[in-house]
N, C-alpha and C. Protein backbone atom coordinates (compact mmCIF):
# COMPACT_ATOMS: atom_id res chain seq x y z
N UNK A 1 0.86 -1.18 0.00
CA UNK A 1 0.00 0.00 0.00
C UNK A 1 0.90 1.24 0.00
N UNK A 2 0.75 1.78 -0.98
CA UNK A 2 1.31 3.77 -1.03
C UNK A 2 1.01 4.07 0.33
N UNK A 3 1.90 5.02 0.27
CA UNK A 3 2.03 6.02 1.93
C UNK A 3 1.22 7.63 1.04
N UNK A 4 -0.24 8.00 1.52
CA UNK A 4 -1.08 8.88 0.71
C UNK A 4 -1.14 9.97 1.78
N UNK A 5 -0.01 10.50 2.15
CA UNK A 5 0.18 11.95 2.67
C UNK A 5 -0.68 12.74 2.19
N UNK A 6 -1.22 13.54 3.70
CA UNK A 6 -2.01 14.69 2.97
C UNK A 6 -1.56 16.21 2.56
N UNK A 7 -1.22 16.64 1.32
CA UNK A 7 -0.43 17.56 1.19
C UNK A 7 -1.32 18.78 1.41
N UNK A 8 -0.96 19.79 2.78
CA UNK A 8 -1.98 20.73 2.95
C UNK A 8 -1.49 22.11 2.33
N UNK A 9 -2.42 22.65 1.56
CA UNK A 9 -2.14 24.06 0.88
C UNK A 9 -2.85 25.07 1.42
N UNK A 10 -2.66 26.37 0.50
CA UNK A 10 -3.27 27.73 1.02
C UNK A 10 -4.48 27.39 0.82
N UNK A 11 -5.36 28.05 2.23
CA UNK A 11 -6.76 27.63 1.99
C UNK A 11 -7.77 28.58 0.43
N UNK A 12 -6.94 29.43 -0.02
CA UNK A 12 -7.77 29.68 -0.99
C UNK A 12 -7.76 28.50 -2.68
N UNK A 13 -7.42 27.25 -2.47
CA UNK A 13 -6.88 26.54 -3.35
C UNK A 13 -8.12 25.87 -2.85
N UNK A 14 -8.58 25.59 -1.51
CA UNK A 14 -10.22 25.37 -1.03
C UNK A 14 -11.28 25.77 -1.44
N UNK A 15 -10.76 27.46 -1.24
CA UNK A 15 -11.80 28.40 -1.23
C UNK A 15 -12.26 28.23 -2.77
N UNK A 16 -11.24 28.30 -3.73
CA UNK A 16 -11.60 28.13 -5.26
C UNK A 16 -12.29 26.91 -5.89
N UNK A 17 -11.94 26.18 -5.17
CA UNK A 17 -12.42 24.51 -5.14
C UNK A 17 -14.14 24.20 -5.15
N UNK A 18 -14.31 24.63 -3.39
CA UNK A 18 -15.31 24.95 -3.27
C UNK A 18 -16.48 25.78 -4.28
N UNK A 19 -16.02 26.52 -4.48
CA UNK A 19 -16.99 27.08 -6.04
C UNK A 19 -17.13 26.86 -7.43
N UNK A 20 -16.07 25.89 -7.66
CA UNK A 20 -16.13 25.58 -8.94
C UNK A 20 -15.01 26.26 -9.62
N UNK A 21 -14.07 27.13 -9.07
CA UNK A 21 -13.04 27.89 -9.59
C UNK A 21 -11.76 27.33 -9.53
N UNK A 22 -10.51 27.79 -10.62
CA UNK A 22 -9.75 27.11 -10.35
C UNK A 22 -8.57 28.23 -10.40
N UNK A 23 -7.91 27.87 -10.94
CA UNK A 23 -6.00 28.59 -10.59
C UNK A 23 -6.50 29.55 -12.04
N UNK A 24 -7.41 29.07 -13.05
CA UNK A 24 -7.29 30.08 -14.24
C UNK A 24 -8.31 31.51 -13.67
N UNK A 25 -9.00 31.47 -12.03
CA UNK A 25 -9.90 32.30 -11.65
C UNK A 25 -9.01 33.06 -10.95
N UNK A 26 -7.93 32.87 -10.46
CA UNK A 26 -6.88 33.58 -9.97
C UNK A 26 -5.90 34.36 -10.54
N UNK A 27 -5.63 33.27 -11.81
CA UNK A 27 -4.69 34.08 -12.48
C UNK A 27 -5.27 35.35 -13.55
N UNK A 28 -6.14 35.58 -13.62
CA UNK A 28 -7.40 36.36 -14.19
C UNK A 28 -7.42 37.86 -13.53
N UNK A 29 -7.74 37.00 -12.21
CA UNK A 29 -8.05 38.12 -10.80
C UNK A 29 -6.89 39.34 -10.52
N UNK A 30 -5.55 38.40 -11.24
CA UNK A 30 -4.25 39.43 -10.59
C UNK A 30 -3.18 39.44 -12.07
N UNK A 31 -4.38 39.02 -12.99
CA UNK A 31 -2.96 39.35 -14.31
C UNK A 31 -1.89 38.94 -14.48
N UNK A 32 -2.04 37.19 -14.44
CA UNK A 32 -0.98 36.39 -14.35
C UNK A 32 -1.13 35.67 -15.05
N UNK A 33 0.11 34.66 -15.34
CA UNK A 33 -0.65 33.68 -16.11
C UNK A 33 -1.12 32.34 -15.27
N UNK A 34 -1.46 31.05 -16.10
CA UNK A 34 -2.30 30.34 -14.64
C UNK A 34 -0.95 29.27 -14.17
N UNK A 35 -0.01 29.05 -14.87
CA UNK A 35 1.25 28.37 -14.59
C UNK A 35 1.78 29.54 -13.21
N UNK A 36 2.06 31.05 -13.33
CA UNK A 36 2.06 31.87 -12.29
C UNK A 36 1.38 31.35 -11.21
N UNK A 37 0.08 31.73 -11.20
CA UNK A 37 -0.79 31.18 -10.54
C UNK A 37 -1.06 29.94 -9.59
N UNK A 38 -0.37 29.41 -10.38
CA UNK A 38 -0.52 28.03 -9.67
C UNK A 38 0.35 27.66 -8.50
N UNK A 39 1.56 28.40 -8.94
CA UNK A 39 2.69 28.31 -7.54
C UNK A 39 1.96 29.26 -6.28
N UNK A 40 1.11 29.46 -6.16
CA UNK A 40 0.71 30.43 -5.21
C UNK A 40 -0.35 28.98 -4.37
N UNK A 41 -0.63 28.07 -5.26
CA UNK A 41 -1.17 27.15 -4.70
C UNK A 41 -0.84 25.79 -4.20
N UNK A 42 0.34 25.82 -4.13
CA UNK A 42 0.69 24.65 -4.24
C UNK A 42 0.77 23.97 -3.10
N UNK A 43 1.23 22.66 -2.24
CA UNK A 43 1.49 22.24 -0.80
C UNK A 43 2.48 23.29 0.18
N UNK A 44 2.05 23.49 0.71
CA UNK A 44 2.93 24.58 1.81
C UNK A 44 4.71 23.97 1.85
N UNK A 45 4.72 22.54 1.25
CA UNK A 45 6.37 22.23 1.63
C UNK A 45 6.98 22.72 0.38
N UNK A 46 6.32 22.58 -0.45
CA UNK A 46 6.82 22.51 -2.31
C UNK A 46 7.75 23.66 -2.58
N UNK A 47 9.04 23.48 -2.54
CA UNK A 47 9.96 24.40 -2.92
C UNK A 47 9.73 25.52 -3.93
N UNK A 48 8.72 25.29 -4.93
CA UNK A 48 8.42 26.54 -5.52
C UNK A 48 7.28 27.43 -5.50
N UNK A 49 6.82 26.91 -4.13
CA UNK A 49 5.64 27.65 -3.86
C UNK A 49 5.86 29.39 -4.06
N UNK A 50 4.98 29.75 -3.86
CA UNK A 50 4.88 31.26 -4.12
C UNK A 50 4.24 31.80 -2.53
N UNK A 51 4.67 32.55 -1.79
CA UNK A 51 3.38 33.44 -0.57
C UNK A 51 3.22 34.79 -1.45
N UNK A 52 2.29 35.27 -1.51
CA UNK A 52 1.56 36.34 -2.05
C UNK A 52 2.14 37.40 -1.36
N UNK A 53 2.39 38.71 -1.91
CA UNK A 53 2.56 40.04 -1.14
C UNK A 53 1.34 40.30 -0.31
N UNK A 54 1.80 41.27 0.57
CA UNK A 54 0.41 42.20 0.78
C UNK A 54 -0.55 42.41 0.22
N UNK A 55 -0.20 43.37 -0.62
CA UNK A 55 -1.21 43.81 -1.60
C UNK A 55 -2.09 42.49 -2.00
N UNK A 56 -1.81 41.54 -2.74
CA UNK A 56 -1.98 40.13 -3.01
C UNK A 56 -3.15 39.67 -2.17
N UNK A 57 -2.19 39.78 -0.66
CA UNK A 57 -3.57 38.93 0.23
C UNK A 57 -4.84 39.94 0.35
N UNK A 58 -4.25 41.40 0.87
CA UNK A 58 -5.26 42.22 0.99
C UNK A 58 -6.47 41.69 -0.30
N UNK A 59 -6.16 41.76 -1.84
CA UNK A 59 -7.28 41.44 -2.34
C UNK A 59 -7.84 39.96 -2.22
N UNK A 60 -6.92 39.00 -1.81
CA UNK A 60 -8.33 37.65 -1.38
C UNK A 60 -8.86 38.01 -0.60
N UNK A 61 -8.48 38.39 0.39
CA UNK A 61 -9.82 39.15 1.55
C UNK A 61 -10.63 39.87 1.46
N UNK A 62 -10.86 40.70 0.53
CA UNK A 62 -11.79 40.84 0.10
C UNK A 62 -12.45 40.54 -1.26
N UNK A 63 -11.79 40.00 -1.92
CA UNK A 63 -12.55 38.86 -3.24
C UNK A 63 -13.14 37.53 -2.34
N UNK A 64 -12.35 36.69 -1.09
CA UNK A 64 -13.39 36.20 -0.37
C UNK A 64 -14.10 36.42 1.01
N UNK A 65 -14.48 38.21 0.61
CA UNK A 65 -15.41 38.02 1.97
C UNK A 65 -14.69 38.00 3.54
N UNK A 66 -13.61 37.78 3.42
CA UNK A 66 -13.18 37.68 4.64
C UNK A 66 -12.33 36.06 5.19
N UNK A 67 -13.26 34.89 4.03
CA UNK A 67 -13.06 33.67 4.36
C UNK A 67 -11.58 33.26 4.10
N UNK A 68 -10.84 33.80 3.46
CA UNK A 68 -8.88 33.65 3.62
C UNK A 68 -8.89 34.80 4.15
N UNK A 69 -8.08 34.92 5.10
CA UNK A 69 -6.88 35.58 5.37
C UNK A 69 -5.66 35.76 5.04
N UNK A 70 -4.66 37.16 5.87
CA UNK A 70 -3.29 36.57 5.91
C UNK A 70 -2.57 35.37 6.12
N UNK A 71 -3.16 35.02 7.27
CA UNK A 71 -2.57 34.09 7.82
C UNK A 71 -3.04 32.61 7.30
N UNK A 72 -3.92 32.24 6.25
CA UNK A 72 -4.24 30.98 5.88
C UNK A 72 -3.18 30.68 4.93
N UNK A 73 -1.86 31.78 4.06
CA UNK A 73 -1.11 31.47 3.59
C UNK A 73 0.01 30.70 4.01
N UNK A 74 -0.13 30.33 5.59
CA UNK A 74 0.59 30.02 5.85
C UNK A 74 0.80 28.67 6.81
N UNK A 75 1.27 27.94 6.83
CA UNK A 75 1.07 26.10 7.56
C UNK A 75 0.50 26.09 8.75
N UNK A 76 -1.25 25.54 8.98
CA UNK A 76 -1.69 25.90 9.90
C UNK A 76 -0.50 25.70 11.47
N UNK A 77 0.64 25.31 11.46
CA UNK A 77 1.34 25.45 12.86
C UNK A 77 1.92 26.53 12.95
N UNK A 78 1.91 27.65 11.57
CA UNK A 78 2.56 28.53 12.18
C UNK A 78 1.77 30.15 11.95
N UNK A 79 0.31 30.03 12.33
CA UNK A 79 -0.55 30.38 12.05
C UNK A 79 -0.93 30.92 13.86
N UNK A 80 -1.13 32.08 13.92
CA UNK A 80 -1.34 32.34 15.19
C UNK A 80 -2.23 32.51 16.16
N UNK A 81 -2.35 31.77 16.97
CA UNK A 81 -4.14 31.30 18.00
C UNK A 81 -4.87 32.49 18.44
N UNK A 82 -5.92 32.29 18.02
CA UNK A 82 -6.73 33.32 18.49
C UNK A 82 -6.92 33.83 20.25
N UNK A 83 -6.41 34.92 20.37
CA UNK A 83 -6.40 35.22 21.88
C UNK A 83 -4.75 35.35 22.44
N UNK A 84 -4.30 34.42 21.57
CA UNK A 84 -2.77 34.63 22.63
C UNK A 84 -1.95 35.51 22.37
N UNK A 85 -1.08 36.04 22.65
CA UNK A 85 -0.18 37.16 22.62
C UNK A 85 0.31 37.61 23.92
N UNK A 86 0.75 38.68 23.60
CA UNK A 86 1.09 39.57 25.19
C UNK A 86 -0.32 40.17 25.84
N UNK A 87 -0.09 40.01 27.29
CA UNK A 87 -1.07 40.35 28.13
C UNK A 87 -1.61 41.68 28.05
N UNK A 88 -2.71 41.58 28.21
CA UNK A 88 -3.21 43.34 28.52
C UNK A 88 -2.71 44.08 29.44
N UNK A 89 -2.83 45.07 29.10
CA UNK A 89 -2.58 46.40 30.19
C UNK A 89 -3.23 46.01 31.28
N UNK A 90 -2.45 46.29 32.61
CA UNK A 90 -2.77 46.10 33.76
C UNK A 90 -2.55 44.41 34.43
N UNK A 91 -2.40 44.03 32.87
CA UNK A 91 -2.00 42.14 33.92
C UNK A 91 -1.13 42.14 34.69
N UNK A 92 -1.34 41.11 35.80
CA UNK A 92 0.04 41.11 36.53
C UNK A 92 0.81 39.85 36.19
């Protein structure tokens, strides 16, 4: 039996999925071509992946609504928990 690793990517490779869209709806979106495109999707280990600029993510966030973020570009372990950080003012 194959060893069928699950190779996890940027969740907008989901998000596009989910609707019926693919890497040619992206590369469209930002004037690329879809070979471009596609490295922006690829498994988070894949040496030629692409992370998007700013500018970049700023527009999936709002092309989806809110449902990617910054931070989905990046391997959910190094993705940062909601709530934690440095303490508030006044903690002791």
């Amino acid at each position: 039996m194959s060893d069928l690793t699950l190779k996890l990517r940027p969740d907008l490779d989901r998000w596009l999925r989910d609707r019926g869209l693919g890497v040619s709806a992206l590369a469209e979106r930002w004037r690329i071509t879809p070979q471009g495109a596609s490295r922006y999707l690829l498994p988070f280990e894949h040496p030629r992946r692409i992370v998007p600029t700013e500018a970049q993510m700023a527009d999936v966030l709002d092309w989806t609504g809110g449902e990617v973020t910054a931070a989905h570009w990046y391997p959910p372990h190094l993705r940062p928990v909601v709530g934690a950080g440095a303490p508030s003012k006044g903690a002791a």
